[in-house]
Protein backbone atom coordinates (compact mmCIF):
# COMPACT_ATOMS: atom_id res chain seq x y z
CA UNK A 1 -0.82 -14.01 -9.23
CA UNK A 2 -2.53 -10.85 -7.50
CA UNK A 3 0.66 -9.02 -7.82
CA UNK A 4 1.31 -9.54 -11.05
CA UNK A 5 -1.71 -7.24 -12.25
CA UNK A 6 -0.38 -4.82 -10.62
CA UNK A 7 3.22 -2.09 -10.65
CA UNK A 8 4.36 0.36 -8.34
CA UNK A 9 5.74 3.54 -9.49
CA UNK A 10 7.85 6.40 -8.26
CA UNK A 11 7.71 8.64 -10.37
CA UNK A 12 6.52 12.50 -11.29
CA UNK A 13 6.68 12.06 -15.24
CA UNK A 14 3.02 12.80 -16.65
CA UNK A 15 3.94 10.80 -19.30
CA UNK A 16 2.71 7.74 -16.59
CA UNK A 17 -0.82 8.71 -17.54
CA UNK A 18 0.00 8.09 -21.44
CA UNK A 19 0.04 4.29 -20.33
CA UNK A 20 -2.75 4.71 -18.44
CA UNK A 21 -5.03 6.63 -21.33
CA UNK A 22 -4.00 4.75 -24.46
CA UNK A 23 -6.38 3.69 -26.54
CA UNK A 24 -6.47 0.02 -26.03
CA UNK A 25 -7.67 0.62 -22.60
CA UNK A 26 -5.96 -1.73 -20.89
CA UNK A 27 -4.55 -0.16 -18.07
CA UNK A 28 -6.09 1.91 -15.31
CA UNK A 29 -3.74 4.17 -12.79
CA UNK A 30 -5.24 4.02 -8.84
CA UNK A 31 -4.41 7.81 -6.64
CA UNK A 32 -4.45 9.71 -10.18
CA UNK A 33 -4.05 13.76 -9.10
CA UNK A 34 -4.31 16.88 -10.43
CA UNK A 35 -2.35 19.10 -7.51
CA UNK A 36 -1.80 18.43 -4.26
CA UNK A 37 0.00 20.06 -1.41
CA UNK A 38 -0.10 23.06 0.75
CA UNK A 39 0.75 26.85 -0.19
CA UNK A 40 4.40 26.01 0.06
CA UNK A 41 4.86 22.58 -1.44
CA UNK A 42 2.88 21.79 -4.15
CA UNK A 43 2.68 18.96 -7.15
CA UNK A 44 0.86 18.55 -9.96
CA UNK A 45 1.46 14.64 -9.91
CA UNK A 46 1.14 11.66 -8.05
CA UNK A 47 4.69 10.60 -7.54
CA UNK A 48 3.80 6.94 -5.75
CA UNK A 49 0.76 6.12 -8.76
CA UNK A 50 -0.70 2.23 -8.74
CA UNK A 51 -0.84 1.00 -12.14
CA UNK A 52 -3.49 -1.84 -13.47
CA UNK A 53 -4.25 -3.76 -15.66
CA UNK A 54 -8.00 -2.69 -16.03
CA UNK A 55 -9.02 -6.26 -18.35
CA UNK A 56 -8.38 -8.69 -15.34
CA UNK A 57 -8.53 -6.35 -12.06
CA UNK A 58 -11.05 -3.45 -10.98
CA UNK A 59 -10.32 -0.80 -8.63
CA UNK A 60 -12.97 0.00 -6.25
CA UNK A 61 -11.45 2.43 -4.53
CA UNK A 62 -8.10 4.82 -4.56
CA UNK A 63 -6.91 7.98 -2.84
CA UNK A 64 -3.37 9.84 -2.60
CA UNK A 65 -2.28 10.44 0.55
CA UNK A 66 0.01 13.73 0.84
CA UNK A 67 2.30 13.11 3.86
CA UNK A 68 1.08 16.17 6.53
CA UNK A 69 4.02 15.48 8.57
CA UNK A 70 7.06 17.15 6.16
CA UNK A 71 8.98 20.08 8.92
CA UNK A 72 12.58 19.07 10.02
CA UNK A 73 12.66 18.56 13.54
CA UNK A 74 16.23 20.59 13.55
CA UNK A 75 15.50 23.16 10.95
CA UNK A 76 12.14 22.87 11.09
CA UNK A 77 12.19 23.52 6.61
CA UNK A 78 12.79 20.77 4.32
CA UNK A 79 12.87 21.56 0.18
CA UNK A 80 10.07 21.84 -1.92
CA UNK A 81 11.34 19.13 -3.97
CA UNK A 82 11.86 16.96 -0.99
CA UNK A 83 8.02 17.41 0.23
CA UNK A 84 6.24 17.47 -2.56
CA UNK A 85 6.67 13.98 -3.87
CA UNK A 86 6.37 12.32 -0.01
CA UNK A 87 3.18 10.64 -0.16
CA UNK A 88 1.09 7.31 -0.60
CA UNK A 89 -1.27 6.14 -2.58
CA UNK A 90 -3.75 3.39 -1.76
CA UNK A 91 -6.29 0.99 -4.09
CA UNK A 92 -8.77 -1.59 -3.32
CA UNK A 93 -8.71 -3.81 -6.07
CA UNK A 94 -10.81 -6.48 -7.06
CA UNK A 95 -9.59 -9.97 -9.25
CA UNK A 96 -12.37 -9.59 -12.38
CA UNK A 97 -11.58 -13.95 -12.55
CA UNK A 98 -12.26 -14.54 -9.13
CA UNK A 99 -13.64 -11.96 -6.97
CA UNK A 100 -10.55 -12.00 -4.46
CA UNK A 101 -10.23 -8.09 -3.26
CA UNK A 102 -7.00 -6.88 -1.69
CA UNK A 103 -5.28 -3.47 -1.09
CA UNK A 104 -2.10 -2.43 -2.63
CA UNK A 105 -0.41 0.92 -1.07
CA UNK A 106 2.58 2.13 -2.35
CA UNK A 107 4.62 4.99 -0.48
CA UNK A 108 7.23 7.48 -1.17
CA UNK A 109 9.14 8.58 2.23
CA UNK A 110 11.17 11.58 3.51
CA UNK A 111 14.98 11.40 1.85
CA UNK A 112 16.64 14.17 4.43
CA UNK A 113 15.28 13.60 7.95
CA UNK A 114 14.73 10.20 9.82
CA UNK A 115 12.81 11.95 12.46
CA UNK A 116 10.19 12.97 9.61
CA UNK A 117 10.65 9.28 8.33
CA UNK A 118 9.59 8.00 11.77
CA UNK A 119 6.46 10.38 11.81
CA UNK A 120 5.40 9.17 7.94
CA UNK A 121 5.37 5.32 9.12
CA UNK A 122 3.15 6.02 12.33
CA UNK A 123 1.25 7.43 9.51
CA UNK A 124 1.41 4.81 7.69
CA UNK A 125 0.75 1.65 10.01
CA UNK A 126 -2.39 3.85 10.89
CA UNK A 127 -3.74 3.98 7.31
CA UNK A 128 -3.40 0.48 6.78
CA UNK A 129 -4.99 -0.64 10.62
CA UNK A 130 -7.50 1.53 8.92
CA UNK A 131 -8.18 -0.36 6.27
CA UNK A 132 -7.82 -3.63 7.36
CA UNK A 133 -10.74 -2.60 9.99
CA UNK A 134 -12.76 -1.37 6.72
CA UNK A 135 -11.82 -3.70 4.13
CA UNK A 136 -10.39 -7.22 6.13
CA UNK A 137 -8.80 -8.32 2.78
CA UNK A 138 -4.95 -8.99 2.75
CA UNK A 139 -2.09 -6.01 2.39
CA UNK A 140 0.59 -5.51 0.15
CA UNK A 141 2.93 -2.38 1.12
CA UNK A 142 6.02 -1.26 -0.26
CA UNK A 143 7.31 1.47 -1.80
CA UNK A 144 10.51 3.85 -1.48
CA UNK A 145 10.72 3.59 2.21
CA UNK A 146 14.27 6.25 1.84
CA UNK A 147 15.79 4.46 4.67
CA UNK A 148 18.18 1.82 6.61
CA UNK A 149 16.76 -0.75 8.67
CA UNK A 150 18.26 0.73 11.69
CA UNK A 151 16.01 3.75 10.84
CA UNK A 152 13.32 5.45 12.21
CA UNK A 153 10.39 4.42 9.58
CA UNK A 154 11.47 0.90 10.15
CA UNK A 155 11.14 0.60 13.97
CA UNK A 156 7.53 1.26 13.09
CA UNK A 157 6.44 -0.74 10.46
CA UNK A 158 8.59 -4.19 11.48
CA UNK A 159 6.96 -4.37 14.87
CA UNK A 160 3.61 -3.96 12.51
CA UNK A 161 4.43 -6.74 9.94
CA UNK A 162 5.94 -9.12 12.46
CA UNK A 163 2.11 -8.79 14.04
CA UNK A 164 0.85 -9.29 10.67
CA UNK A 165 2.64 -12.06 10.34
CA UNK A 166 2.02 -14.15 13.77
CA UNK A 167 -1.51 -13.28 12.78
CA UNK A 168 -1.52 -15.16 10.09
CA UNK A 169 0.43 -17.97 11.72
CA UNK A 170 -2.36 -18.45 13.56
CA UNK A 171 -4.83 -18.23 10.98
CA UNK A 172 -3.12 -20.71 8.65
CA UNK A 173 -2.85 -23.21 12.00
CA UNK A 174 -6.36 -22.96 12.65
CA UNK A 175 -7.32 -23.67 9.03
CA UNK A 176 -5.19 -26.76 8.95
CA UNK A 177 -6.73 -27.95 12.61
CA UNK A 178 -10.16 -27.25 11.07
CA UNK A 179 -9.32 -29.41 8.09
CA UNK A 180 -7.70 -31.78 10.00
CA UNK A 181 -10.73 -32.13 12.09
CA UNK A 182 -13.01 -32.22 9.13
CA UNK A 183 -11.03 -35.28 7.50
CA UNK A 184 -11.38 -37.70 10.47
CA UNK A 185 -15.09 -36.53 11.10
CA UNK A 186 -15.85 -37.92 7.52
CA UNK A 187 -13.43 -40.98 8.14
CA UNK A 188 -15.13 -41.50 11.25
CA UNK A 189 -18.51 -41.24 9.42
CA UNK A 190 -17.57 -43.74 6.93
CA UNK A 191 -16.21 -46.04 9.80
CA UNK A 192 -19.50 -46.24 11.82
């Protein structure tokens, strides 16, 4: 339900912010940019935008993140085309219904080096144990990730989701003990 309000996009077309502008007002765009970049590599859009449906979600908070990390290990020069549209964008978001606030990051990694790739997930996994420490509302991550799962990017982020995951293993088990507990205190109650 939660995802459903929301689309990734990867993308550099301004023509993104039409949808975003239109008069009806409906939709919002999260990690909206003007230019970003260094003296070398520069864009004038966000190429990994969150899009929203402003009448049933509210975003709190956004910000495009321009990958630092963009040199060739070998060559030590990648294209300007090839940096300028590595990046992510994050949102907190907020259900208008219900209240329920989650993060949604969307990324856009490196095409031409798996070494860079590598780099751009530690990135990553530290931008969202970063917000999980800020926020503790639930993740969702994906995004052009540009790679195999033999690659680089990946031997960072599966150790990180496999965590995620036993965590909440173990949150879902305690809930049902709790529950469990909870029943045969009140059918013990109504026993006595």
């Amino acid at each position: 339900k939660l995802l459903a309000k929301l689309g990734y996009v990867e993308t550099i077309d301004p023509r993104v912010k039409n949808i975003a502008s239109r008069e009806d007002g409906g939709y919002g765009i999260a990690g909206d940019v003007v230019t970003v970049g260094n003296e070398t590599f520069r864009t004038r859009y966000n190429t990994v935008p969150l899009l929203y449906n402003k009448n049933t979600t509210r975003c709190l908070e956004s910000e495009y993140f321009w990958f630092p990390t963009q040199e060739d290990e070998n060559t030590g020069k990648l294209t300007a085309s090839e940096c300028a549209s590595k990046a992510t964008t994050w949102g907190v978001f907020e259900s208008i219904e219900t209240g329920e606030r989650y993060i949604v990051i969307s990324t856009h990694m490196c095409t031409r080096s798996d070494y860079i790739r590598g780099l751009q997930a530690q990135e990553i996994v530290e931008l969202i144990a970063d917000l999980v420490a800020r926020y503790n509302v639930p993740v969702f991550f994906g995004g052009d990730m540009n790679g195999n799962i033999g690659d680089a990017n990946y031997e960072y982020i599966i150790p990180y989701i496999m965590l995620a995951l036993v965590y909440l293993v173990l949150v879902l088990g305690i809930t049902y003990l709790v529950k469990l507990m909870e029943r045969r205190l009140k059918r013990n109650e109504r026993n006595a």
